[in-house]
PDB file of N, CA and C in Angstrom:
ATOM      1  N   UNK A   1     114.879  99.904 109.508  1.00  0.00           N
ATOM      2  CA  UNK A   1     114.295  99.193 108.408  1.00  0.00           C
ATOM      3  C   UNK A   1     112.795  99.467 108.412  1.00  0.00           C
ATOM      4  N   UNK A   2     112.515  99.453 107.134  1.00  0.00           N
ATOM      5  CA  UNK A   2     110.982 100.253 107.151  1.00  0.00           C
ATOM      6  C   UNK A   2     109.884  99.160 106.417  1.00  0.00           C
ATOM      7  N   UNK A   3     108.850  99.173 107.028  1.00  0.00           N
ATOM      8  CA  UNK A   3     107.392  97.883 106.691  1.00  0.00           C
ATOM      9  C   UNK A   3     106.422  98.534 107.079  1.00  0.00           C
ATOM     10  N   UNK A   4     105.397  97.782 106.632  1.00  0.00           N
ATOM     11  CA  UNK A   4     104.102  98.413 106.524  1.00  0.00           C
ATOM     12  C   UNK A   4     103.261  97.136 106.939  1.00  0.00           C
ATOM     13  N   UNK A   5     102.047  97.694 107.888  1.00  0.00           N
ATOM     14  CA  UNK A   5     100.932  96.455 108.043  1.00  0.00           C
ATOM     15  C   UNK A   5      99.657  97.002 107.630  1.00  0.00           C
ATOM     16  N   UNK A   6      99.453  96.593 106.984  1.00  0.00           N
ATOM     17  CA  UNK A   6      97.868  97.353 106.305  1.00  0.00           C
ATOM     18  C   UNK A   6      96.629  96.329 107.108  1.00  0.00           C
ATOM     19  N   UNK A   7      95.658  96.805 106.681  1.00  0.00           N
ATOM     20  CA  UNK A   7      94.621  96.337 107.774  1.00  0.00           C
ATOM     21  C   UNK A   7      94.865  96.085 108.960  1.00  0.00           C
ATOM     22  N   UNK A   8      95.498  96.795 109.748  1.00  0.00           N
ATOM     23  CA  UNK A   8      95.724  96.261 111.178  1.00  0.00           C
ATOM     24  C   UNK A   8      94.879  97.917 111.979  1.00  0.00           C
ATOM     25  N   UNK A   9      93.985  97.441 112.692  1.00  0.00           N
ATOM     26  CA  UNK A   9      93.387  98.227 113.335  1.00  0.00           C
ATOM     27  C   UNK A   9      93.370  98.339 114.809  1.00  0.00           C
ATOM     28  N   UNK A  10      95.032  98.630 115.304  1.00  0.00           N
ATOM     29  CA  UNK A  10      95.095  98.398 116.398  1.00  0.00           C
ATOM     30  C   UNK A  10      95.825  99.976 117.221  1.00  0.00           C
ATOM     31  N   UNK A  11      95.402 100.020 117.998  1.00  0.00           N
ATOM     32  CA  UNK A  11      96.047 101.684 118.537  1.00  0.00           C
ATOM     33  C   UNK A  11      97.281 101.438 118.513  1.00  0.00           C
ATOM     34  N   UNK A  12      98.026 102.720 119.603  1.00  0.00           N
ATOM     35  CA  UNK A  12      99.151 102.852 119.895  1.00  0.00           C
ATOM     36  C   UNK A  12      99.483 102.056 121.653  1.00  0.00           C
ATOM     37  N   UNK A  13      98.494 101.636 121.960  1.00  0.00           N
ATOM     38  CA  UNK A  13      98.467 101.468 122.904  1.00  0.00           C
ATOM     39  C   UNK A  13      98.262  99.523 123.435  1.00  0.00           C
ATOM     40  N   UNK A  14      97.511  99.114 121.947  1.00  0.00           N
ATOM     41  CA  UNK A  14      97.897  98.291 121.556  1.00  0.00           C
ATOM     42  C   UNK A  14      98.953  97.403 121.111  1.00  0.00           C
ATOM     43  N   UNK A  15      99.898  98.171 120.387  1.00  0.00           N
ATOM     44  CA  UNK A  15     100.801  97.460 119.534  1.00  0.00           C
ATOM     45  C   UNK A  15     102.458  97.854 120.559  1.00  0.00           C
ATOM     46  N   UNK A  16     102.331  98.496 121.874  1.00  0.00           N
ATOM     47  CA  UNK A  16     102.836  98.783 122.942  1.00  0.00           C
ATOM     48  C   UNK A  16     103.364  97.272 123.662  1.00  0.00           C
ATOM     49  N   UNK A  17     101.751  97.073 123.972  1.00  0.00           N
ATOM     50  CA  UNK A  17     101.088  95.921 124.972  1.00  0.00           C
ATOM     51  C   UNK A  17     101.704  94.412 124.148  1.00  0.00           C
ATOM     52  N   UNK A  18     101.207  94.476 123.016  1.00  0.00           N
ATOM     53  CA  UNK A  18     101.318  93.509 122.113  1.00  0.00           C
ATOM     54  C   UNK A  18     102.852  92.795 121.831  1.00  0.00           C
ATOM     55  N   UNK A  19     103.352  94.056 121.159  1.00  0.00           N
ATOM     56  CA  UNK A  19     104.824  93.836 121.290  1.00  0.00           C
ATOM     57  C   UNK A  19     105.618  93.864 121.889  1.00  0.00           C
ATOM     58  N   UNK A  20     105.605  94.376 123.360  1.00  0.00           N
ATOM     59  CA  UNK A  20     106.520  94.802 124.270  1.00  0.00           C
ATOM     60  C   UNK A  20     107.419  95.943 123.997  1.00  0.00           C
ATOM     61  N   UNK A  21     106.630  96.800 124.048  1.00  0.00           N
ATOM     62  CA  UNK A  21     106.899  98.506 123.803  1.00  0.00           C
ATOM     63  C   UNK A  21     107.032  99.123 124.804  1.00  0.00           C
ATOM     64  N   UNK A  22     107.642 100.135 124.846  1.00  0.00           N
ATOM     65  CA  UNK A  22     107.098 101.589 125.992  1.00  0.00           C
ATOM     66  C   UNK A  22     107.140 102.706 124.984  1.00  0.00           C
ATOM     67  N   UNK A  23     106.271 103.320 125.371  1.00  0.00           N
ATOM     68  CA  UNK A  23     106.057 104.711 124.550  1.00  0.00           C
ATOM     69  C   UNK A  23     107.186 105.790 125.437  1.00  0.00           C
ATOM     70  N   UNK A  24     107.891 106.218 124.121  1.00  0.00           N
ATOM     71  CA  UNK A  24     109.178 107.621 124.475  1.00  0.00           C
ATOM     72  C   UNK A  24     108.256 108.598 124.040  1.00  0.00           C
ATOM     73  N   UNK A  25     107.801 109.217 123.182  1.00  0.00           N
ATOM     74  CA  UNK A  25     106.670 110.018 122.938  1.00  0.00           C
ATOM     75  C   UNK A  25     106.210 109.960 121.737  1.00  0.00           C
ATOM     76  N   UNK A  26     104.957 111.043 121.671  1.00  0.00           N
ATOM     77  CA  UNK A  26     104.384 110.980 120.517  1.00  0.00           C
ATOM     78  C   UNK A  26     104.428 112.584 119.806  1.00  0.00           C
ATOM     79  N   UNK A  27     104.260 112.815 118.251  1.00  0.00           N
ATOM     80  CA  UNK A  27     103.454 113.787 118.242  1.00  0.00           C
ATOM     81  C   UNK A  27     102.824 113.581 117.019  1.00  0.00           C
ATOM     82  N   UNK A  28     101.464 114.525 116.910  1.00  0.00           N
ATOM     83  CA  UNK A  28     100.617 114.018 115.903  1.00  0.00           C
ATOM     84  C   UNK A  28      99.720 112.362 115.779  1.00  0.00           C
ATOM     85  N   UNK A  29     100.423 112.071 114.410  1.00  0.00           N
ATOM     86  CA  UNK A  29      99.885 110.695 114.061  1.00  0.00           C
ATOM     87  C   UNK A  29     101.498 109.837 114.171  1.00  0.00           C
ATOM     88  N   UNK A  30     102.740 110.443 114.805  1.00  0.00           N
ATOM     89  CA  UNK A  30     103.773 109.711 115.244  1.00  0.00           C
ATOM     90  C   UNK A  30     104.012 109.370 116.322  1.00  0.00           C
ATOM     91  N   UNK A  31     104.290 108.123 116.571  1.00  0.00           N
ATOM     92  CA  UNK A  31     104.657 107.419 117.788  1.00  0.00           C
ATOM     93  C   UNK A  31     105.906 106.673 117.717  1.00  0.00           C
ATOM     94  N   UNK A  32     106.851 107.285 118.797  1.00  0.00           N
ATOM     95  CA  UNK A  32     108.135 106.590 118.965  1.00  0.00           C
ATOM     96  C   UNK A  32     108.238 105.907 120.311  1.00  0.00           C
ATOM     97  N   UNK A  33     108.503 104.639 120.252  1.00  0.00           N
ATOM     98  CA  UNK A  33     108.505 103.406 121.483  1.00  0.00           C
ATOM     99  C   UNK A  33     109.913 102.912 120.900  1.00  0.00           C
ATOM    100  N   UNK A  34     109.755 102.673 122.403  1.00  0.00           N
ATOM    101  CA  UNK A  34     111.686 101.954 122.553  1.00  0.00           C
ATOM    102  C   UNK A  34     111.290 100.226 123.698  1.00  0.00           C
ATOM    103  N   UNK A  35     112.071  99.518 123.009  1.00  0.00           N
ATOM    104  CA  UNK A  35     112.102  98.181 123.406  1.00  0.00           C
ATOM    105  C   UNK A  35     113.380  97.906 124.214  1.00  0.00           C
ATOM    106  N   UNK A  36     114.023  97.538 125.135  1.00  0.00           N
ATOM    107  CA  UNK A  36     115.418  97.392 125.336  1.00  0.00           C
ATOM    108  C   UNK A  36     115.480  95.913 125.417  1.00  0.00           C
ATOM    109  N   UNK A  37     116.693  95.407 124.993  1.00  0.00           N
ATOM    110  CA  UNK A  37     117.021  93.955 124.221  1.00  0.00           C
ATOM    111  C   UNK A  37     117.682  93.285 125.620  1.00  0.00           C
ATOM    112  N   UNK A  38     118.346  94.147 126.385  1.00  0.00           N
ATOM    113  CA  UNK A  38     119.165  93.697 127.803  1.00  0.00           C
ATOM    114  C   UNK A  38     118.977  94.350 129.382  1.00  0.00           C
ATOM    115  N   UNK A  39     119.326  94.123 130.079  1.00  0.00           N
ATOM    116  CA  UNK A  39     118.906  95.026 131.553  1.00  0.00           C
ATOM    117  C   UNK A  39     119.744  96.226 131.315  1.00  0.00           C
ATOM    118  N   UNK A  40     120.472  96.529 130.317  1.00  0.00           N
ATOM    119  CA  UNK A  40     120.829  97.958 130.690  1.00  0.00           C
ATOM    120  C   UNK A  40     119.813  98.441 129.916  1.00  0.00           C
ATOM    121  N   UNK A  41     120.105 100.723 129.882  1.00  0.00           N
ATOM    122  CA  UNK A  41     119.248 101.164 128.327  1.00  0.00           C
ATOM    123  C   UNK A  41     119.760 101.181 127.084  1.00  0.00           C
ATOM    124  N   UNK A  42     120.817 100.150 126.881  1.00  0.00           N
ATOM    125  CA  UNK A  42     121.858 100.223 125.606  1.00  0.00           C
ATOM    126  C   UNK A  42     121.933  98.591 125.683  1.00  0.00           C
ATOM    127  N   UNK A  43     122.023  97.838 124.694  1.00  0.00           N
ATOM    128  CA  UNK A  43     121.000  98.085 122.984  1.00  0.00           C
ATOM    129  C   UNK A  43     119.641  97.864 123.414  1.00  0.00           C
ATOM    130  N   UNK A  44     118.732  98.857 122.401  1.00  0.00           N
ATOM    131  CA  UNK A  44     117.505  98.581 122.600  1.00  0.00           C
ATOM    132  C   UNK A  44     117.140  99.446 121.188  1.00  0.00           C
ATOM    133  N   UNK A  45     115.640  98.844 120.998  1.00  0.00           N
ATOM    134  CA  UNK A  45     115.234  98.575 119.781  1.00  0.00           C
ATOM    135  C   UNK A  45     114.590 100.050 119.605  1.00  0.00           C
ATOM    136  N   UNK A  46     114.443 100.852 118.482  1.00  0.00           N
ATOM    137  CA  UNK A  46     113.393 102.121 118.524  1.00  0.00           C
ATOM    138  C   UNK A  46     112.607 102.003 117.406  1.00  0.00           C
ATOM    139  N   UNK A  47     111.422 101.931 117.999  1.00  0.00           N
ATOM    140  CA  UNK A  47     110.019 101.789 116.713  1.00  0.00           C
ATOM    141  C   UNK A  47     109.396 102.833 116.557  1.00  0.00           C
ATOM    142  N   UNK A  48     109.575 103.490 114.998  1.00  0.00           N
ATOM    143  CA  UNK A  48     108.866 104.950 115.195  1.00  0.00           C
ATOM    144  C   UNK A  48     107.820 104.126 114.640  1.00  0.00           C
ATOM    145  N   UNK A  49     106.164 104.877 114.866  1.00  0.00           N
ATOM    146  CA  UNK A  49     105.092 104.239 114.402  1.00  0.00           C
ATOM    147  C   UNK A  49     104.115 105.515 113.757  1.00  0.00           C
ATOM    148  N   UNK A  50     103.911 105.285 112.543  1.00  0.00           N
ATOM    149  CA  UNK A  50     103.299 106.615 111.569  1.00  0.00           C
ATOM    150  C   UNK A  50     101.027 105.590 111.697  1.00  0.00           C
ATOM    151  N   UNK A  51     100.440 106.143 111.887  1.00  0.00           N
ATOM    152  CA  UNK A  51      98.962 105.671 111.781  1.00  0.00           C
ATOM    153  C   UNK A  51      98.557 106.247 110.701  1.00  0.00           C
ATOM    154  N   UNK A  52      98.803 105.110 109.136  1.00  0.00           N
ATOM    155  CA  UNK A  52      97.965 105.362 107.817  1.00  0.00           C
ATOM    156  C   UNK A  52      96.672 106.142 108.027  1.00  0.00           C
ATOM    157  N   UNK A  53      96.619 107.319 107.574  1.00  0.00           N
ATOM    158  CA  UNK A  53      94.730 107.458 107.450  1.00  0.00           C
ATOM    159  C   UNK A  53      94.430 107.819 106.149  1.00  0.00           C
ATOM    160  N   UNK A  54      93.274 108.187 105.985  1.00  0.00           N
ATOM    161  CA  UNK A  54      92.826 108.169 104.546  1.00  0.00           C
ATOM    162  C   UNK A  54      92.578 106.772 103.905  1.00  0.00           C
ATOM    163  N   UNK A  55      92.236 106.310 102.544  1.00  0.00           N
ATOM    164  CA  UNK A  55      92.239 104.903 102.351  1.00  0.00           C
ATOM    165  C   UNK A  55      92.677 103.723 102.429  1.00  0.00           C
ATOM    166  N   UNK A  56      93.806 103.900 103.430  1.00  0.00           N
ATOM    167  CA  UNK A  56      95.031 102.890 104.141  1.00  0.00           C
ATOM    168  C   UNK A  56      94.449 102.530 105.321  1.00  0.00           C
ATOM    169  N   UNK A  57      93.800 101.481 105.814  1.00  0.00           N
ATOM    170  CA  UNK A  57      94.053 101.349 107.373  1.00  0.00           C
ATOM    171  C   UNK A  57      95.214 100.704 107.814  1.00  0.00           C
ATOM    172  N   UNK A  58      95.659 101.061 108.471  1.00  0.00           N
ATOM    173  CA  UNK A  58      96.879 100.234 109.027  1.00  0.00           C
ATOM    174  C   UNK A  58      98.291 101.239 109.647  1.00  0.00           C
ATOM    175  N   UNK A  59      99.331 100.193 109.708  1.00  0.00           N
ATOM    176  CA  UNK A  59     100.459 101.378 110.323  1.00  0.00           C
ATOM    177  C   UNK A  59     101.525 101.397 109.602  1.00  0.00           C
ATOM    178  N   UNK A  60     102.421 102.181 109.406  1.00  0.00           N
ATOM    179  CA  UNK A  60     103.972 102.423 108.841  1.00  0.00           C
ATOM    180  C   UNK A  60     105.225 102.444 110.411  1.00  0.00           C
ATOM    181  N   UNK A  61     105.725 101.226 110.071  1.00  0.00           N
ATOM    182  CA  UNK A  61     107.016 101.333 110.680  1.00  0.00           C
ATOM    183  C   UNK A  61     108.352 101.398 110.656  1.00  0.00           C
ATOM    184  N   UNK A  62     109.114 101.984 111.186  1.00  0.00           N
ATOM    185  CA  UNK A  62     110.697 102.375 111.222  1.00  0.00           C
ATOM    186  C   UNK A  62     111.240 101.942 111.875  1.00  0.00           C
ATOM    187  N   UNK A  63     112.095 100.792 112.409  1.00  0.00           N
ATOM    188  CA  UNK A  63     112.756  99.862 113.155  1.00  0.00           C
ATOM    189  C   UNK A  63     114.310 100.034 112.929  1.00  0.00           C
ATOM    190  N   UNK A  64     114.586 100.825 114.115  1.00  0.00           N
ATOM    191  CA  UNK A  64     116.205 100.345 114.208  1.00  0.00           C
ATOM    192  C   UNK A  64     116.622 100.256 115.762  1.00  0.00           C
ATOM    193  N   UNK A  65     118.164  99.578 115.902  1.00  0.00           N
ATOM    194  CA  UNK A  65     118.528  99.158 116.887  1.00  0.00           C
ATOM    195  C   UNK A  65     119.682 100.677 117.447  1.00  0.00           C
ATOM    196  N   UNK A  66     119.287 100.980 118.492  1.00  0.00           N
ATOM    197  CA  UNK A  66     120.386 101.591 119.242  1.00  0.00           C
ATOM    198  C   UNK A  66     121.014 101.171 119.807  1.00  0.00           C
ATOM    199  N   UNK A  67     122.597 101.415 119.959  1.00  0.00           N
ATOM    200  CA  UNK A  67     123.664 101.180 120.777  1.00  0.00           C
ATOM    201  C   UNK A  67     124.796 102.008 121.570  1.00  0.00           C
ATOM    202  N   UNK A  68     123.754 103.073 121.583  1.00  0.00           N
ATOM    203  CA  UNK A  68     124.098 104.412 122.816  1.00  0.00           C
ATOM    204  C   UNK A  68     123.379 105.680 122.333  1.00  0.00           C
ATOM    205  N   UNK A  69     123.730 106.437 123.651  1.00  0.00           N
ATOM    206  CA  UNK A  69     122.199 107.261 123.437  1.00  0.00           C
ATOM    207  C   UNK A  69     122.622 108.454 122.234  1.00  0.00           C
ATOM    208  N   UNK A  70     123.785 108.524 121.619  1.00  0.00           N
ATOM    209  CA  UNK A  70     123.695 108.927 120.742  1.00  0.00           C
ATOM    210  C   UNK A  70     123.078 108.435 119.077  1.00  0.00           C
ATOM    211  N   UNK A  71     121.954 109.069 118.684  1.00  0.00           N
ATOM    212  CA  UNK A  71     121.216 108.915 117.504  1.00  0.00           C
ATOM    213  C   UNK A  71     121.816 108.062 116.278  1.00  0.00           C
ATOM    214  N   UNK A  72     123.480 108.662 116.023  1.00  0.00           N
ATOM    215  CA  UNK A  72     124.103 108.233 115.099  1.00  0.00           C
ATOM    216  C   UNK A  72     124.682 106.849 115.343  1.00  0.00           C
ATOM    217  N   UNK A  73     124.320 106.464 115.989  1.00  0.00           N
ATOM    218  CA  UNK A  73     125.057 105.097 116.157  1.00  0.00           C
ATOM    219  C   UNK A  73     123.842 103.844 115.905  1.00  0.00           C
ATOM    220  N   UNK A  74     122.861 104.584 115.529  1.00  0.00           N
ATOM    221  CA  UNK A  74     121.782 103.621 115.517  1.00  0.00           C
ATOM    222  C   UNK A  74     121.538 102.494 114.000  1.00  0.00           C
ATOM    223  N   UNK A  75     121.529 101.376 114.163  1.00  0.00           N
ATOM    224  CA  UNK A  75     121.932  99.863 113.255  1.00  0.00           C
ATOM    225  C   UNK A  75     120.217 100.088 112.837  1.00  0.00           C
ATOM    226  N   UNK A  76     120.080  99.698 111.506  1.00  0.00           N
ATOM    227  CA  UNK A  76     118.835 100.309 110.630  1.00  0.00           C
ATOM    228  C   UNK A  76     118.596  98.845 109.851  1.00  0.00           C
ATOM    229  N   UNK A  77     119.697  97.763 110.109  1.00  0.00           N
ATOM    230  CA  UNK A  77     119.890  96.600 109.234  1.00  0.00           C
ATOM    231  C   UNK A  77     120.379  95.754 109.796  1.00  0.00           C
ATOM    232  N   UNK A  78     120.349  94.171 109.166  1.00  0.00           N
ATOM    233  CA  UNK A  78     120.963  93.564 109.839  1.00  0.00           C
ATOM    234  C   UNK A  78     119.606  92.349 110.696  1.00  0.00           C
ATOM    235  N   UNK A  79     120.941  91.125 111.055  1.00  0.00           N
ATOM    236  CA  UNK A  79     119.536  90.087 111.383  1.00  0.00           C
ATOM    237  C   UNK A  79     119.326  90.870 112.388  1.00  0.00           C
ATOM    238  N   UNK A  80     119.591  91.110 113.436  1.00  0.00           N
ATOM    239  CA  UNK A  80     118.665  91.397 114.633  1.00  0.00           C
ATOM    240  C   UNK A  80     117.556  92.188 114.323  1.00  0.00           C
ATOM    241  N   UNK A  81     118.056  93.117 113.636  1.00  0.00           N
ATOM    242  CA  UNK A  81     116.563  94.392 113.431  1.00  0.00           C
ATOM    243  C   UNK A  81     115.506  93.478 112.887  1.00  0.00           C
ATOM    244  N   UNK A  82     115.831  92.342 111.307  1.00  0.00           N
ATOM    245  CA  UNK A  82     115.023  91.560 110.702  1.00  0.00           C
ATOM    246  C   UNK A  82     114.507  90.711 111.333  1.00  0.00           C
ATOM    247  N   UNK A  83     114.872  89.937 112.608  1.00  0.00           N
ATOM    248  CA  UNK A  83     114.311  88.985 113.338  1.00  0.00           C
ATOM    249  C   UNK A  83     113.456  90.009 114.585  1.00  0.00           C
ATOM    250  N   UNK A  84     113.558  91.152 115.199  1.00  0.00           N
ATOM    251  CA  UNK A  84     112.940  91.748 115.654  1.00  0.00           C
ATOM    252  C   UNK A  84     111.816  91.922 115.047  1.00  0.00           C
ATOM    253  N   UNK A  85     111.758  92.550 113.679  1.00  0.00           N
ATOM    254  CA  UNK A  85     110.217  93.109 112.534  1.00  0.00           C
ATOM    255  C   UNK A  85     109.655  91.385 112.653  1.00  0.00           C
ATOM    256  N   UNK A  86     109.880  90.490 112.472  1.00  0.00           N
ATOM    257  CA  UNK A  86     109.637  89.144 112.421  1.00  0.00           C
ATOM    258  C   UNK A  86     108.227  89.131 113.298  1.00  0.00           C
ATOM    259  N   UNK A  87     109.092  89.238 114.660  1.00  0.00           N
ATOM    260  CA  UNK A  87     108.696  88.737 116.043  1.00  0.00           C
ATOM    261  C   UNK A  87     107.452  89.815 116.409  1.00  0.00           C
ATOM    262  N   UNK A  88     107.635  91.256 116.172  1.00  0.00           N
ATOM    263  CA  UNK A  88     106.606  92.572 116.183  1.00  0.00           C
ATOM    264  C   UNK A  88     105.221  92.180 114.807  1.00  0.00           C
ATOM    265  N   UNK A  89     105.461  91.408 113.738  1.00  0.00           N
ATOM    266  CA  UNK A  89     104.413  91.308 112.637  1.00  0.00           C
ATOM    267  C   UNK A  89     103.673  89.871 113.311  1.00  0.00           C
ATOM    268  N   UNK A  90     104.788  89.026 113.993  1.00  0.00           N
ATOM    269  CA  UNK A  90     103.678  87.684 115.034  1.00  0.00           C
ATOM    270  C   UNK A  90     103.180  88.116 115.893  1.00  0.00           C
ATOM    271  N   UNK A  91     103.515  89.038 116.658  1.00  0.00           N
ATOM    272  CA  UNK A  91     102.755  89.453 117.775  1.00  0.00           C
ATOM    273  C   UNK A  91     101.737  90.313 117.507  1.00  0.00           C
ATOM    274  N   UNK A  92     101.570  91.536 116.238  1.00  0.00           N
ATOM    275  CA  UNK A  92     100.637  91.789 116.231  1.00  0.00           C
ATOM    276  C   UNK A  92      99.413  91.336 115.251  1.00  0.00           C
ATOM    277  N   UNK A  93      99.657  90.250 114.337  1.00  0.00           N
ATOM    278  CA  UNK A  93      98.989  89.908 113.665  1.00  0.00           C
ATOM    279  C   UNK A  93      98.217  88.298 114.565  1.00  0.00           C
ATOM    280  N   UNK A  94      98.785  87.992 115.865  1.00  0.00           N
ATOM    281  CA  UNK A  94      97.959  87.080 116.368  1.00  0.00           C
ATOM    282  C   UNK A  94      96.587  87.053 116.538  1.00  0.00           C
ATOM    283  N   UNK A  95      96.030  88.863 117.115  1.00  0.00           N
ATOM    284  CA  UNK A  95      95.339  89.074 117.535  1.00  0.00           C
ATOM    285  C   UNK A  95      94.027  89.284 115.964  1.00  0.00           C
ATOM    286  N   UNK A  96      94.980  89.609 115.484  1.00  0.00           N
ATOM    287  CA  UNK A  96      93.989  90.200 114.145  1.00  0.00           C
ATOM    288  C   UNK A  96      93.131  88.669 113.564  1.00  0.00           C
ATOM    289  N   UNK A  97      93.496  87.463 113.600  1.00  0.00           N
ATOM    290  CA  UNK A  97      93.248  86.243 113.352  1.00  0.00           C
ATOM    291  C   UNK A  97      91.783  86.094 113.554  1.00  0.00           C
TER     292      UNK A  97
END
């Protein structure tokens, strides 16, 4: 599921810390972090993160839930993903306050 936070001027390293991220990698102005929801690595959350530049400050995100390490099985909808984006827009908009 895809959102946008405009004015948020916070790195990648930030919104890691903030939300409870780990960075899987990057390239460019993309950053993909994975969250895991339980003690195993299945389900867990994957946040690709795009850094607006040009007259946008802020970030573009892609939120879906995995449920094995194959790609295609990954949940794009649904409450959990929506209560996840919830919980990632409180945590990083605390700081911005």
């Amino acid at each position: 599921m895809e959102f946008t936070l405009l004015d948020l001027d916070h790195s990648v390293g930030d919104i890691e810390r903030l939300a409870g991220y780990r960075l899987l990698r990057f390239k460019g102005n993309e950053f993909e972090l994975v969250r895991n929801v339980g003690q195993n690595d299945y389900l867990r959350f994957h946040l690709l993160v795009k850094i607006l530049n040009g007259g946008d400050r802020g970030h573009y995100f892609d939120l879906s839930m995995e449920n094995s390490s194959r790609s295609r099985n990954a949940i794009s909808k649904g409450f959990l993903v929506e209560k996840e984006i919830e919980r990632i827009k409180e945590s990083l908009m605390k700081i911005q306050e």
